[in-house]
Protein backbone atom coordinates (compact mmCIF):
# COMPACT_ATOMS: atom_id res chain seq x y z
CA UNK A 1 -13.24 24.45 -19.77
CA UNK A 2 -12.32 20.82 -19.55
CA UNK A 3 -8.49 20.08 -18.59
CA UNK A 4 -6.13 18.94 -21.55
CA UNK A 5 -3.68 16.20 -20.54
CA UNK A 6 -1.06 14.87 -23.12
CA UNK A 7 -1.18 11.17 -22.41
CA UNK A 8 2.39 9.87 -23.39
CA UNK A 9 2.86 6.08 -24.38
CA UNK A 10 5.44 4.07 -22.57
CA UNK A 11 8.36 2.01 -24.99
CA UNK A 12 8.27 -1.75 -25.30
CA UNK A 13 11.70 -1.02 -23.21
CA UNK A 14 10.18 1.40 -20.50
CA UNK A 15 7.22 -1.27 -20.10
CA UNK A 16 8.83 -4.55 -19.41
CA UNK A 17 10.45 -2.66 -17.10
CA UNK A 18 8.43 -1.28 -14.83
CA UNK A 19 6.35 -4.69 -15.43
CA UNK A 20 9.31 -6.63 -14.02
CA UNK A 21 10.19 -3.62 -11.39
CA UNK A 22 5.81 -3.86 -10.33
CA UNK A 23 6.79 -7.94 -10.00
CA UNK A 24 9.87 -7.65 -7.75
CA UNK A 25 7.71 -5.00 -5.60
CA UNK A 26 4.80 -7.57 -5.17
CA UNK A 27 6.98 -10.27 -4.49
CA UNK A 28 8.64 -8.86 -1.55
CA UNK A 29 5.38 -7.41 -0.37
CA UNK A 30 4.00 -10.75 -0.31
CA UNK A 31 6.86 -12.28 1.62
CA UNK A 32 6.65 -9.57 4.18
CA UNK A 33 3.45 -10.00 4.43
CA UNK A 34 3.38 -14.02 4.82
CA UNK A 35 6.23 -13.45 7.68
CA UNK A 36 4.23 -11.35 9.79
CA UNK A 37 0.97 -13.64 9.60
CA UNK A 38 4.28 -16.72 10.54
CA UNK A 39 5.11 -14.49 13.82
CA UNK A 40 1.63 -13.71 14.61
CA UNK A 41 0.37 -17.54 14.68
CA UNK A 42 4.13 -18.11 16.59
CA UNK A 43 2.88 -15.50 19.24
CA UNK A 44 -0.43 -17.17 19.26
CA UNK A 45 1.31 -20.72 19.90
CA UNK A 46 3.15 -19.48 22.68
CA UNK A 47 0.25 -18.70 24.44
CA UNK A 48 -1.96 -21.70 23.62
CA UNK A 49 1.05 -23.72 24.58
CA UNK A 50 1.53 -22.26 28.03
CA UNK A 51 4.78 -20.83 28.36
CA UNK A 52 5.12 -19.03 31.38
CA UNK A 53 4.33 -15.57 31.40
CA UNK A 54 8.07 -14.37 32.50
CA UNK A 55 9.10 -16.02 28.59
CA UNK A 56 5.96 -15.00 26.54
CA UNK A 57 5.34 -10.94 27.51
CA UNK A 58 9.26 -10.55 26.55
CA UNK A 59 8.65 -13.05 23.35
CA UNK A 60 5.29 -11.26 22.02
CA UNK A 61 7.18 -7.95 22.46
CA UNK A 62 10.31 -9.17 20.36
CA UNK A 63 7.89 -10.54 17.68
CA UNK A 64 5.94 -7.05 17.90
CA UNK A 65 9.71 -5.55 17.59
CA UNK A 66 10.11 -7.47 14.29
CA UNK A 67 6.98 -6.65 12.81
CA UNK A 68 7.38 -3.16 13.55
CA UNK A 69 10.29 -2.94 11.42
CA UNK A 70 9.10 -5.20 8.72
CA UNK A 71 6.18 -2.78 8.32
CA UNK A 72 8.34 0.21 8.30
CA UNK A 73 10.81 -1.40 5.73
CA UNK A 74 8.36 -3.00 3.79
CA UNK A 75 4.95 -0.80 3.18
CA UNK A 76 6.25 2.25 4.70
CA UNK A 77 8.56 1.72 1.60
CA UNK A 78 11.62 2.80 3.79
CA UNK A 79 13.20 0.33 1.34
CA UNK A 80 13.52 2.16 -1.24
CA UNK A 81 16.44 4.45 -1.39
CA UNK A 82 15.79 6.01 -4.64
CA UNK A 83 12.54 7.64 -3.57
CA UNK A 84 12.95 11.82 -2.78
CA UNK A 85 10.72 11.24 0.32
CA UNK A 86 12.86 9.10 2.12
CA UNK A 87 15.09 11.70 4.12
CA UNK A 88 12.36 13.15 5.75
CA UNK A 89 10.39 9.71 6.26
CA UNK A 90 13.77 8.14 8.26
CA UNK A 91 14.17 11.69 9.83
CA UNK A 92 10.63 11.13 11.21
CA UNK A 93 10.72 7.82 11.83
CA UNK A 94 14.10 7.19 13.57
CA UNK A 95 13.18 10.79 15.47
CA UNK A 96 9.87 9.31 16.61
CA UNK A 97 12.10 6.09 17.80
CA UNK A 98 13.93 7.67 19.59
CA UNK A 99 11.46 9.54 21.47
CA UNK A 100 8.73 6.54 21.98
CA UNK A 101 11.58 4.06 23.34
CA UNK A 102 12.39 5.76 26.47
CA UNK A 103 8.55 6.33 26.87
CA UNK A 104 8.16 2.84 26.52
CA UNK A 105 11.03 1.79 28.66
CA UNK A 106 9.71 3.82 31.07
CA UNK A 107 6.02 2.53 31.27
CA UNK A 108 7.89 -1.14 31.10
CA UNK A 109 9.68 -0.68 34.08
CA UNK A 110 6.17 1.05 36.21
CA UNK A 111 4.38 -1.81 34.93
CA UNK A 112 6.72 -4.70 35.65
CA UNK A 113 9.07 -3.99 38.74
């Protein structure tokens, strides 16, 4: 009854590299990563050093801007343009864009004018 799996060994070749493919991937999740802690802390410095609030709301908003894409490009792996998936990901989330910014423009301008 149990389930029979062949387990197939990876050559020395195949190996290094997805070992050096794995490294590349970590590296430039790392970097995306330390970025986005950089423009939180700049957001946070803004604040603490009193900017008015007619230059930070715009400012925090840009910074949110950036992250939002670094997070899409980076662990949404929208990056990678060899993956099957990624038609229908962009499809979804350029489609979702497009919907949310007049939403958002629209709440902006209730909210501020």
């Amino acid at each position: 009854m149990g389930h029979h799996t062949e387990v197939q060994a990876k050559s020395k070749a195949q190996y290094e590299y997805d070992r050096h493919h794995n490294a590349v991937h970590m590296r430039k999740q790392v970097i995306n990563f330390a970025i986005m802690i950089f423009l939180t802390f700049l957001a946070f410095a803004v604040v603490v050093a009193g900017f008015s609030p007619m230059f930070i709301k715009p400012f925090i908003l840009l910074l949110a801007g950036i992250q939002v894409v670094l997070q899409l490009y980076s662990f949404m792996h929208m990056d990678d343009k060899n993956g099957h998936h990624i038609g229908v990901i962009s499809t979804y989330v350029w489609s979702g864009a497009m919907i949310i910014f007049p939403v958002f423009l629209a709440f902006v301008t209730v909210v501020w004018w």
